[in-house]
PDB file of N, CA and C in Angstrom:
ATOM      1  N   UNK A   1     -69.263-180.043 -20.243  1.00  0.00           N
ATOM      2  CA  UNK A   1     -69.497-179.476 -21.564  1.00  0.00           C
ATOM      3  C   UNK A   1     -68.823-178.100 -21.632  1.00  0.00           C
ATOM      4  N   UNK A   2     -68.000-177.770 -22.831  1.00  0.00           N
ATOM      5  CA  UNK A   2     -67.466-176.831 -22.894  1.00  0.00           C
ATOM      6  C   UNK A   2     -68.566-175.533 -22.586  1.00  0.00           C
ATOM      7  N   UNK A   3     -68.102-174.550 -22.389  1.00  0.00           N
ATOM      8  CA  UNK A   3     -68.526-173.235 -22.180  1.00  0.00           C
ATOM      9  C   UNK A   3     -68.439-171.989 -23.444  1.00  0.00           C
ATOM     10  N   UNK A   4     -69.282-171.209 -23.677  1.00  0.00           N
ATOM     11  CA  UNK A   4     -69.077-170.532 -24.919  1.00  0.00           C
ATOM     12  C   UNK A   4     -69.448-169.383 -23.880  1.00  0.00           C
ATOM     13  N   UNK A   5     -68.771-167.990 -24.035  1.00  0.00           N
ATOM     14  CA  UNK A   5     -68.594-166.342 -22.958  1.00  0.00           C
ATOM     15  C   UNK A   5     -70.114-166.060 -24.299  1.00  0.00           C
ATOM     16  N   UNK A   6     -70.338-164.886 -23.539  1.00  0.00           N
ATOM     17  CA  UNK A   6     -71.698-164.154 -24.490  1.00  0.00           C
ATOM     18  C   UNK A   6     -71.159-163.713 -25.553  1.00  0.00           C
ATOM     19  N   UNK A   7     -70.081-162.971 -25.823  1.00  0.00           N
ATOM     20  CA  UNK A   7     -69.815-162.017 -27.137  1.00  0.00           C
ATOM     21  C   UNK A   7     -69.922-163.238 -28.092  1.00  0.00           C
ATOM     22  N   UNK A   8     -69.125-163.960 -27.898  1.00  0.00           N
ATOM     23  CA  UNK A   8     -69.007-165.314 -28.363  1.00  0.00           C
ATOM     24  C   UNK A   8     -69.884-166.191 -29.225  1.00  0.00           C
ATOM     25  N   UNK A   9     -71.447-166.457 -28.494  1.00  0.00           N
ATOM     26  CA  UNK A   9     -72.610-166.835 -28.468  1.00  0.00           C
ATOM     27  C   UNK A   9     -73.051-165.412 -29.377  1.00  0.00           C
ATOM     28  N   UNK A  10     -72.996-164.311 -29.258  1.00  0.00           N
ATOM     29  CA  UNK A  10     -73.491-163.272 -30.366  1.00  0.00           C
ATOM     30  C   UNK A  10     -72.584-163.461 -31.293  1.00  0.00           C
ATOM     31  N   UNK A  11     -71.656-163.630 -31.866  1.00  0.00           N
ATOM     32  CA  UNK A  11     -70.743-163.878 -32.897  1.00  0.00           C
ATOM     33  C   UNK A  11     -71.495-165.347 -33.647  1.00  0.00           C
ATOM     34  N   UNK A  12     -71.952-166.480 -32.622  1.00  0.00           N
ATOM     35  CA  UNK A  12     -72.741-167.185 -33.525  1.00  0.00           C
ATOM     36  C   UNK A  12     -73.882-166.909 -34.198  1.00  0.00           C
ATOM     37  N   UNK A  13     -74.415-165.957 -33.254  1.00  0.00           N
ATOM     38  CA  UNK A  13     -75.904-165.939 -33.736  1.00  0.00           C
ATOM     39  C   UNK A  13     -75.640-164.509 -35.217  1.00  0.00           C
ATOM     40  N   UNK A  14     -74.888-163.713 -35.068  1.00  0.00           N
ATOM     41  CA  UNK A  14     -74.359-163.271 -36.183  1.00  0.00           C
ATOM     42  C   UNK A  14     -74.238-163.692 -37.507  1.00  0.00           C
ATOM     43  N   UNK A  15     -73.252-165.065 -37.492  1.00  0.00           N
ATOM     44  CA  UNK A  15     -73.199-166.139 -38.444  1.00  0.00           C
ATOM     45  C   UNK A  15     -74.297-166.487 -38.995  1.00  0.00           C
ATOM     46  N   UNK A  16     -74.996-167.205 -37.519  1.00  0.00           N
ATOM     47  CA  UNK A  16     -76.216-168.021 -38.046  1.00  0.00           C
ATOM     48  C   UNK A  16     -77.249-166.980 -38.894  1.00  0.00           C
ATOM     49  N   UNK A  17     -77.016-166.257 -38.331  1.00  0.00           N
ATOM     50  CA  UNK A  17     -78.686-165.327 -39.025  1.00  0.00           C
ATOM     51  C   UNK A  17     -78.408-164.433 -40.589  1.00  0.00           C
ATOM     52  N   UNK A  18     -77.055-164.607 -41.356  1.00  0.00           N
ATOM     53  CA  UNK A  18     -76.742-163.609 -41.836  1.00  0.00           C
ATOM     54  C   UNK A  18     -77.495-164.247 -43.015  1.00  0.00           C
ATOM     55  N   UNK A  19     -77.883-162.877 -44.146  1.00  0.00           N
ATOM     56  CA  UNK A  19     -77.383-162.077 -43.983  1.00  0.00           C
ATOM     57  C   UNK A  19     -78.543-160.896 -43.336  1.00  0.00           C
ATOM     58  N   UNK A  20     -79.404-161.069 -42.610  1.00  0.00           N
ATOM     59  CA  UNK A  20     -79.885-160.034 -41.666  1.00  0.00           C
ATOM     60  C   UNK A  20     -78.908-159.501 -40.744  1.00  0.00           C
ATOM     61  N   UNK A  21     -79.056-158.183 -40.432  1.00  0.00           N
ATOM     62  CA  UNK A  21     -78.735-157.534 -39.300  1.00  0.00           C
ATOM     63  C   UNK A  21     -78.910-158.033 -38.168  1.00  0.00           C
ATOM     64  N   UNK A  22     -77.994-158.529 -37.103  1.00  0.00           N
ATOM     65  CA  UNK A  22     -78.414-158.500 -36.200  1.00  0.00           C
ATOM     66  C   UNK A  22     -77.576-158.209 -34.946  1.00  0.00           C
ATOM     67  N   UNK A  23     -78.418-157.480 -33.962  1.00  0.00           N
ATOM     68  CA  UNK A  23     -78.012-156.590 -32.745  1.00  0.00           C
ATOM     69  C   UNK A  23     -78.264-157.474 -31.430  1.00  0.00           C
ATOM     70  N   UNK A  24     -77.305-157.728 -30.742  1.00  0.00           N
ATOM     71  CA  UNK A  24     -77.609-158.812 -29.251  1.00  0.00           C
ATOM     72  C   UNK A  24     -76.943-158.121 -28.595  1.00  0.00           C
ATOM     73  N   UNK A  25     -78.119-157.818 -27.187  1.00  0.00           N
ATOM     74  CA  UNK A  25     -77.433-157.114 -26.308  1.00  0.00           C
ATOM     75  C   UNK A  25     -78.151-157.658 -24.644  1.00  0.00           C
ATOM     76  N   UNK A  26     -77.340-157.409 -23.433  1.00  0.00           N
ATOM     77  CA  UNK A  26     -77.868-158.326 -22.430  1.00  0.00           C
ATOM     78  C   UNK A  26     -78.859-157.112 -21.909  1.00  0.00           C
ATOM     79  N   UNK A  27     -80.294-157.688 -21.660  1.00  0.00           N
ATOM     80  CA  UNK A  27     -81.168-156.923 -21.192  1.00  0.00           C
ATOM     81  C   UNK A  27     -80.826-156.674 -19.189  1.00  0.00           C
ATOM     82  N   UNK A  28     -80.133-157.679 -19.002  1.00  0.00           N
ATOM     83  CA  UNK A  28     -79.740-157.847 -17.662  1.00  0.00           C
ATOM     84  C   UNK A  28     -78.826-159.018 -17.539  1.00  0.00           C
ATOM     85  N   UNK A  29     -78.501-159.005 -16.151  1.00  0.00           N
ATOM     86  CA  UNK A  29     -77.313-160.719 -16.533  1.00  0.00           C
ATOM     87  C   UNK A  29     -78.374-161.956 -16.570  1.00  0.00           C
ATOM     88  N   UNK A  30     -79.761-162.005 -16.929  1.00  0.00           N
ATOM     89  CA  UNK A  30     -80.451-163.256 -16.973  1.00  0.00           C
ATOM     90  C   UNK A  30     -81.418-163.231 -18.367  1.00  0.00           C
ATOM     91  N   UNK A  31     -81.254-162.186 -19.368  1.00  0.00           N
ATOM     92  CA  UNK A  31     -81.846-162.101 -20.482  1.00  0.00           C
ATOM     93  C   UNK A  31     -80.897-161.410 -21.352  1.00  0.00           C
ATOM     94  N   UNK A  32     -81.449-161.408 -22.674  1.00  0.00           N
ATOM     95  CA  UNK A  32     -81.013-160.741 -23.630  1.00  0.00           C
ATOM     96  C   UNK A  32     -81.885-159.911 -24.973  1.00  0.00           C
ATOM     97  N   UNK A  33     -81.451-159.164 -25.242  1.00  0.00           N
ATOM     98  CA  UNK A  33     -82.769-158.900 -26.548  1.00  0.00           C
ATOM     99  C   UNK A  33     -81.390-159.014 -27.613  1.00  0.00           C
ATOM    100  N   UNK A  34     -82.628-159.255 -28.821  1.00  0.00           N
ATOM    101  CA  UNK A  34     -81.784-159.718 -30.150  1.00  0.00           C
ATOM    102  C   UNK A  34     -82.880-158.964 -30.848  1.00  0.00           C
ATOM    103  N   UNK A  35     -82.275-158.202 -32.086  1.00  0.00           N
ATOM    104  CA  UNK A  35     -82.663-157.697 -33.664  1.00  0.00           C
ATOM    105  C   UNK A  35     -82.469-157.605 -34.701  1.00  0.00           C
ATOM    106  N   UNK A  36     -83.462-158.327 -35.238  1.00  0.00           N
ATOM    107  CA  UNK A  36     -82.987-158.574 -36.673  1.00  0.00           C
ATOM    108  C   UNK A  36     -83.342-157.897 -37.142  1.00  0.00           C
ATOM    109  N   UNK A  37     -82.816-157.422 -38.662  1.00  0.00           N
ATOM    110  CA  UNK A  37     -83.509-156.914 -39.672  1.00  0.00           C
ATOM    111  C   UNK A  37     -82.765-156.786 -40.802  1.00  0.00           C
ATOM    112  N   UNK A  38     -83.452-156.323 -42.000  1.00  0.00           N
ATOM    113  CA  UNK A  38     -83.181-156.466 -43.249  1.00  0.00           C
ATOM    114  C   UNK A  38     -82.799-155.098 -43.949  1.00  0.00           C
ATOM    115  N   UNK A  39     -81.948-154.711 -44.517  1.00  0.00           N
ATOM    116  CA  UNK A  39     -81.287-153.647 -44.845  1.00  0.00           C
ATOM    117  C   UNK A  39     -82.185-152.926 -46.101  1.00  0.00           C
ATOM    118  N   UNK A  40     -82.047-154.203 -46.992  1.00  0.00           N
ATOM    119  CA  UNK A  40     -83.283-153.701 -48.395  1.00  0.00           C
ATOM    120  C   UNK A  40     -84.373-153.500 -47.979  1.00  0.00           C
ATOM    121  N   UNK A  41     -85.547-154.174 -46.751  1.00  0.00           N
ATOM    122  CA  UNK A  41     -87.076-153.751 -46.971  1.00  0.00           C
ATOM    123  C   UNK A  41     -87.126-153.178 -45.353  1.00  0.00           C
ATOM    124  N   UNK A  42     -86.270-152.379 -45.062  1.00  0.00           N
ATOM    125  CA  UNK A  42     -86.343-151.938 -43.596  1.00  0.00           C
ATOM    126  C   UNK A  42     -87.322-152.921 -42.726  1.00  0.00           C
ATOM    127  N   UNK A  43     -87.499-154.374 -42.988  1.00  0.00           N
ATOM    128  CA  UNK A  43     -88.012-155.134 -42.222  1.00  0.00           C
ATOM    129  C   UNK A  43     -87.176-155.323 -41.014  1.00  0.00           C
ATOM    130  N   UNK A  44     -87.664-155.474 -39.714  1.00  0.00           N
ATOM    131  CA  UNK A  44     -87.236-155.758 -38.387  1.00  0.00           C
ATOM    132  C   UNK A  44     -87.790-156.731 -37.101  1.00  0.00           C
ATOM    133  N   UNK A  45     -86.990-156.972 -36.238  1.00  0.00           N
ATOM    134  CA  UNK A  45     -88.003-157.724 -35.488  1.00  0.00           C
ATOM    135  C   UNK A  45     -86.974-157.851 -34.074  1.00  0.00           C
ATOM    136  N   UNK A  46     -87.389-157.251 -33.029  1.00  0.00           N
ATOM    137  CA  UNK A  46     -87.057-157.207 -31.763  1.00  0.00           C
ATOM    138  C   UNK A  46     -87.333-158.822 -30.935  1.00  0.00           C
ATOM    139  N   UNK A  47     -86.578-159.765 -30.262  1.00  0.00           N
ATOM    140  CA  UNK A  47     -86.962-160.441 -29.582  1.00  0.00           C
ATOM    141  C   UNK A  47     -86.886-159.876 -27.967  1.00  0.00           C
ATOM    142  N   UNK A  48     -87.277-159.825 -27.246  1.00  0.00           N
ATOM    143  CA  UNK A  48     -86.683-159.282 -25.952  1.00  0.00           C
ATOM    144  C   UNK A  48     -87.093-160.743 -24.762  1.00  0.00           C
ATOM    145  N   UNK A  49     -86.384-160.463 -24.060  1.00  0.00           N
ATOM    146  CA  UNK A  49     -86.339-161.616 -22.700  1.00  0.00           C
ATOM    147  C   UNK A  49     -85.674-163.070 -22.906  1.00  0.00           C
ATOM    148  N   UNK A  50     -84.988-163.122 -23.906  1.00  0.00           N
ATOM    149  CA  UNK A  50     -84.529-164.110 -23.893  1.00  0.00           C
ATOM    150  C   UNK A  50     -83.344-164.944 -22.477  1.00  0.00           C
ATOM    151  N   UNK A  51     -83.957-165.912 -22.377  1.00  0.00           N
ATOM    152  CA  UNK A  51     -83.319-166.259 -21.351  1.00  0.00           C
ATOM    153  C   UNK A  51     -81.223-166.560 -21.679  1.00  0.00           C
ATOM    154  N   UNK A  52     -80.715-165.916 -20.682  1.00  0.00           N
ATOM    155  CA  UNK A  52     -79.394-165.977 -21.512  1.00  0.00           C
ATOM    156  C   UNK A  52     -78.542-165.801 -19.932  1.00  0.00           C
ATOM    157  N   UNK A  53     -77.228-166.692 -19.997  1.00  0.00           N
ATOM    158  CA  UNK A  53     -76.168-166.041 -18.660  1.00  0.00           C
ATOM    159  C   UNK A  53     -75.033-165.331 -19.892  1.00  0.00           C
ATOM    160  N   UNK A  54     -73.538-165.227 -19.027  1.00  0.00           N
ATOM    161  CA  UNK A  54     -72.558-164.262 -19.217  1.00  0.00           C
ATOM    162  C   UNK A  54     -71.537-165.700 -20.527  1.00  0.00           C
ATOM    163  N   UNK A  55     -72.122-167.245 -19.743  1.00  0.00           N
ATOM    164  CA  UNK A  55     -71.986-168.317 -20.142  1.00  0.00           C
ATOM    165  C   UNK A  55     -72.470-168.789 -20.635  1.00  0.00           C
ATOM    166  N   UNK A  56     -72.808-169.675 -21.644  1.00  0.00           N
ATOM    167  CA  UNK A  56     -73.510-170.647 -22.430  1.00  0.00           C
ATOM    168  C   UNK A  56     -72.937-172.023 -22.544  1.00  0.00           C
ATOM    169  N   UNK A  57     -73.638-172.728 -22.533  1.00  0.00           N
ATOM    170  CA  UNK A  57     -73.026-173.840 -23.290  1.00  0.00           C
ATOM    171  C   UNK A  57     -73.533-174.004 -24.807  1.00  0.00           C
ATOM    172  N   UNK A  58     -73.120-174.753 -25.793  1.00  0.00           N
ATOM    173  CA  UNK A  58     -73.547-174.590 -27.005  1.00  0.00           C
ATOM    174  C   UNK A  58     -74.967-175.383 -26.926  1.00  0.00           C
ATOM    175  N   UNK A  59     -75.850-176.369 -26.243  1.00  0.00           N
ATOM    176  CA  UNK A  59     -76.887-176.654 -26.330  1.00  0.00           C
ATOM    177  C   UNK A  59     -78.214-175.308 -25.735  1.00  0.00           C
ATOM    178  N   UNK A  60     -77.525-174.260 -25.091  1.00  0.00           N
ATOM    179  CA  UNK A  60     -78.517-173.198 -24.902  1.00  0.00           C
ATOM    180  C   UNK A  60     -78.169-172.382 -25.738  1.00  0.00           C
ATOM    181  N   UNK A  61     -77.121-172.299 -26.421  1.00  0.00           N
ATOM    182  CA  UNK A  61     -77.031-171.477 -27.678  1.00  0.00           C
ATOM    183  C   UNK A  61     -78.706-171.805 -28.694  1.00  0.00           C
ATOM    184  N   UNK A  62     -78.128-172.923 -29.154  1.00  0.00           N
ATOM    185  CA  UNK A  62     -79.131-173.666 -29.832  1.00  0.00           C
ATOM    186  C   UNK A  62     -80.465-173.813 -29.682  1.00  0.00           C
ATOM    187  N   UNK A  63     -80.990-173.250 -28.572  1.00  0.00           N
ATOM    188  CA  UNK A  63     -81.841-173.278 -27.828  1.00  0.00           C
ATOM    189  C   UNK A  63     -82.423-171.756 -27.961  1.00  0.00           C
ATOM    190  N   UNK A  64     -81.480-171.118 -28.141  1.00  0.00           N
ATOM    191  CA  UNK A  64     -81.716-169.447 -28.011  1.00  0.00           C
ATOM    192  C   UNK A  64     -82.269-169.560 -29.815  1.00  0.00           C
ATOM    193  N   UNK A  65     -81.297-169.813 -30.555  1.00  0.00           N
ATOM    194  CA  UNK A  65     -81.645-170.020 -32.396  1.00  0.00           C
ATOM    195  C   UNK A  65     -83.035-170.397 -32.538  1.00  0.00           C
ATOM    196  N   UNK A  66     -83.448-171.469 -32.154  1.00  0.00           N
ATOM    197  CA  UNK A  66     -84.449-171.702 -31.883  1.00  0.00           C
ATOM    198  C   UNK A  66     -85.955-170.917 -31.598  1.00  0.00           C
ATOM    199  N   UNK A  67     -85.732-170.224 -30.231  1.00  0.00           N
ATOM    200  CA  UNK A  67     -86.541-169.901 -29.424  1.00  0.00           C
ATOM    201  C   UNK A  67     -86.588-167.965 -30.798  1.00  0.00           C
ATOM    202  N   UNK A  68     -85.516-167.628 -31.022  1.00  0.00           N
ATOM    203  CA  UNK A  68     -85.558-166.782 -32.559  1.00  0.00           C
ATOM    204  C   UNK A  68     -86.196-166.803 -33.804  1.00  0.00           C
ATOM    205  N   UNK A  69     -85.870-168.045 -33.877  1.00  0.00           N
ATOM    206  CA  UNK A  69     -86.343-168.857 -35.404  1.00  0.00           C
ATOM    207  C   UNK A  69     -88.175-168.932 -34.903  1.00  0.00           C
ATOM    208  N   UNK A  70     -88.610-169.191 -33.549  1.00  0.00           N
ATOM    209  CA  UNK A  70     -89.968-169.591 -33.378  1.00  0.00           C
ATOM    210  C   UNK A  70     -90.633-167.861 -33.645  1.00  0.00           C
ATOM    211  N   UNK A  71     -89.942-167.295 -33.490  1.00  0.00           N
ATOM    212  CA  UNK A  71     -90.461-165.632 -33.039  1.00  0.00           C
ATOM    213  C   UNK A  71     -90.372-165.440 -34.713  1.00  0.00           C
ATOM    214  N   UNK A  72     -89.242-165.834 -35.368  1.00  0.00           N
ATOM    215  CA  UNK A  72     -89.686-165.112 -36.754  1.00  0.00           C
ATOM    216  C   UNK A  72     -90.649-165.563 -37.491  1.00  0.00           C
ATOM    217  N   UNK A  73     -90.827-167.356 -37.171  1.00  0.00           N
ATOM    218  CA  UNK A  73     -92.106-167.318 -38.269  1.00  0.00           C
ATOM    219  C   UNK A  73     -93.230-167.133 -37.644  1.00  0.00           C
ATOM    220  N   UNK A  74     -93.644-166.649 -36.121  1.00  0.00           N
ATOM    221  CA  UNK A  74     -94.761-166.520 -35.938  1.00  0.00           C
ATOM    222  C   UNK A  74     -95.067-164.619 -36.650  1.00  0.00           C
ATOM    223  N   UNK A  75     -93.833-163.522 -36.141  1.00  0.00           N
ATOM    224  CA  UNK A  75     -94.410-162.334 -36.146  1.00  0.00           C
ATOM    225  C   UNK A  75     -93.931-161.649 -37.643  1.00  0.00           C
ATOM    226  N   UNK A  76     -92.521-162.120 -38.413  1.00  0.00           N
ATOM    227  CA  UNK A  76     -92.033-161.835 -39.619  1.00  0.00           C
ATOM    228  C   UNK A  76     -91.538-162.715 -40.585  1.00  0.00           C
ATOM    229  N   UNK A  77     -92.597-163.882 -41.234  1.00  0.00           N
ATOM    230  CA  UNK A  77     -92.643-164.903 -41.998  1.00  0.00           C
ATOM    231  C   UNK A  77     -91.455-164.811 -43.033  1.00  0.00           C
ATOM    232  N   UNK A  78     -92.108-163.280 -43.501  1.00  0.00           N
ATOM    233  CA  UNK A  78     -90.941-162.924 -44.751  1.00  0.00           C
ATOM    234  C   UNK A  78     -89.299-162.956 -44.157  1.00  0.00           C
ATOM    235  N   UNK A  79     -89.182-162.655 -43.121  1.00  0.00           N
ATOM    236  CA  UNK A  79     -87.564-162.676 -42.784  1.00  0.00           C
ATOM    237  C   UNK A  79     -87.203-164.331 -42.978  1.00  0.00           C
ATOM    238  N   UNK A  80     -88.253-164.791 -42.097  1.00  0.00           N
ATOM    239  CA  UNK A  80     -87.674-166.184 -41.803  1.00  0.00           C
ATOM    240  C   UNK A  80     -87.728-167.397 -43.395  1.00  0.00           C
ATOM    241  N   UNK A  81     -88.762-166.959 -44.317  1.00  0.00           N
ATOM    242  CA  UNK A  81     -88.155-166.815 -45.989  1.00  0.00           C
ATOM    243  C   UNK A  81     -87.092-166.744 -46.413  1.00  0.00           C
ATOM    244  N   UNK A  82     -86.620-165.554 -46.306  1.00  0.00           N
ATOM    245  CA  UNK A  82     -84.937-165.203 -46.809  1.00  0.00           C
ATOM    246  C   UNK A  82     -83.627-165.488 -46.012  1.00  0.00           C
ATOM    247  N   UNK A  83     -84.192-165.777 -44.738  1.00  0.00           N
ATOM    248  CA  UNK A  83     -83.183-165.958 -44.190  1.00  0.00           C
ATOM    249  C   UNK A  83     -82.134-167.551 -44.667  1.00  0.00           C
ATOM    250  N   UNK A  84     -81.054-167.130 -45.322  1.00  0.00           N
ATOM    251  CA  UNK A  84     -80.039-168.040 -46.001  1.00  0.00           C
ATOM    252  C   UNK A  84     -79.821-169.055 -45.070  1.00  0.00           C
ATOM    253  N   UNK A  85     -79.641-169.609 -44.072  1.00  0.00           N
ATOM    254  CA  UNK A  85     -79.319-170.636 -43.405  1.00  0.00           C
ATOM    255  C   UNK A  85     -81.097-171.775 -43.715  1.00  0.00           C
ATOM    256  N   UNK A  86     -82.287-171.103 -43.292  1.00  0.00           N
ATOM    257  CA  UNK A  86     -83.111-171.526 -43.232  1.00  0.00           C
ATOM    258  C   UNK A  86     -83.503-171.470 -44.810  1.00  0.00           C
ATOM    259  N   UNK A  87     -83.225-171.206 -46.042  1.00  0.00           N
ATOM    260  CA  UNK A  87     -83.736-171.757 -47.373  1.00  0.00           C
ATOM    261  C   UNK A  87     -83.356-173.662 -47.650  1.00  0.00           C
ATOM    262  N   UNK A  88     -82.421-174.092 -46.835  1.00  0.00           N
ATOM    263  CA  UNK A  88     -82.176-175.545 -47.092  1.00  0.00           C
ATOM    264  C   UNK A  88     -83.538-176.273 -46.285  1.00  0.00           C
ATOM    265  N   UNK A  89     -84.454-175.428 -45.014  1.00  0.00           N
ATOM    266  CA  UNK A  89     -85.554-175.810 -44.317  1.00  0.00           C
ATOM    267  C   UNK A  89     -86.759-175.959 -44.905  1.00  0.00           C
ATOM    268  N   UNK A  90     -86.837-175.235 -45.584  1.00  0.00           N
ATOM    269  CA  UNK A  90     -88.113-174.795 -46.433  1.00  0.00           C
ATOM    270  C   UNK A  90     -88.488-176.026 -47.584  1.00  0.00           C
ATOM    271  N   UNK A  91     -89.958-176.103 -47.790  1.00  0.00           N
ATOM    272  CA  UNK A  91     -90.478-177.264 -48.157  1.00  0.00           C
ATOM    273  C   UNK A  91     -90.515-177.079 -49.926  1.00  0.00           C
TER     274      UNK A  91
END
């Protein structure tokens, strides 16, 4: 399975999450923290420890979106509301 480098894998999650802010940076070479937030309601939301290498493949990408997406609707509902990729999710 192809390989996706980290900047790379943050360039998706960029995409995926827009139009929130978001900041990915490696907490060490075996995690990462990611932050979102919203420019109009200074809403934010830190994930930290995400499990992450220097490599990905695109099924732990997906996996990382995920393991994001679970963190926003448990701690910032309203982000995960507006967030444009996830309005086609919503009931």
């Amino acid at each position: 399975m192809a390989k996706i480098r980290f900047l790379d894998a943050a360039a998706l999650l960029y995409n995926y999450f827009q139009p929130l802010v978001v900041q990915v940076s490696l907490q060490s070479p075996t995690s990462m923290v990611v932050r979102l937030s919203e420019k109009e309601s200074q809403t934010s939301l830190e994930v930290r420890d995400i499990p992450c290498r220097t490599s990905l493949t695109p099924t732990e990408v997906f996996a990382i979106i995920e393991q994001i997406e679970a963190r926003i609707r448990l701690d910032k509902p309203e982000l995960f509301n507006r967030h444009c990729v996830n309005k086609a999710r919503l009931p």
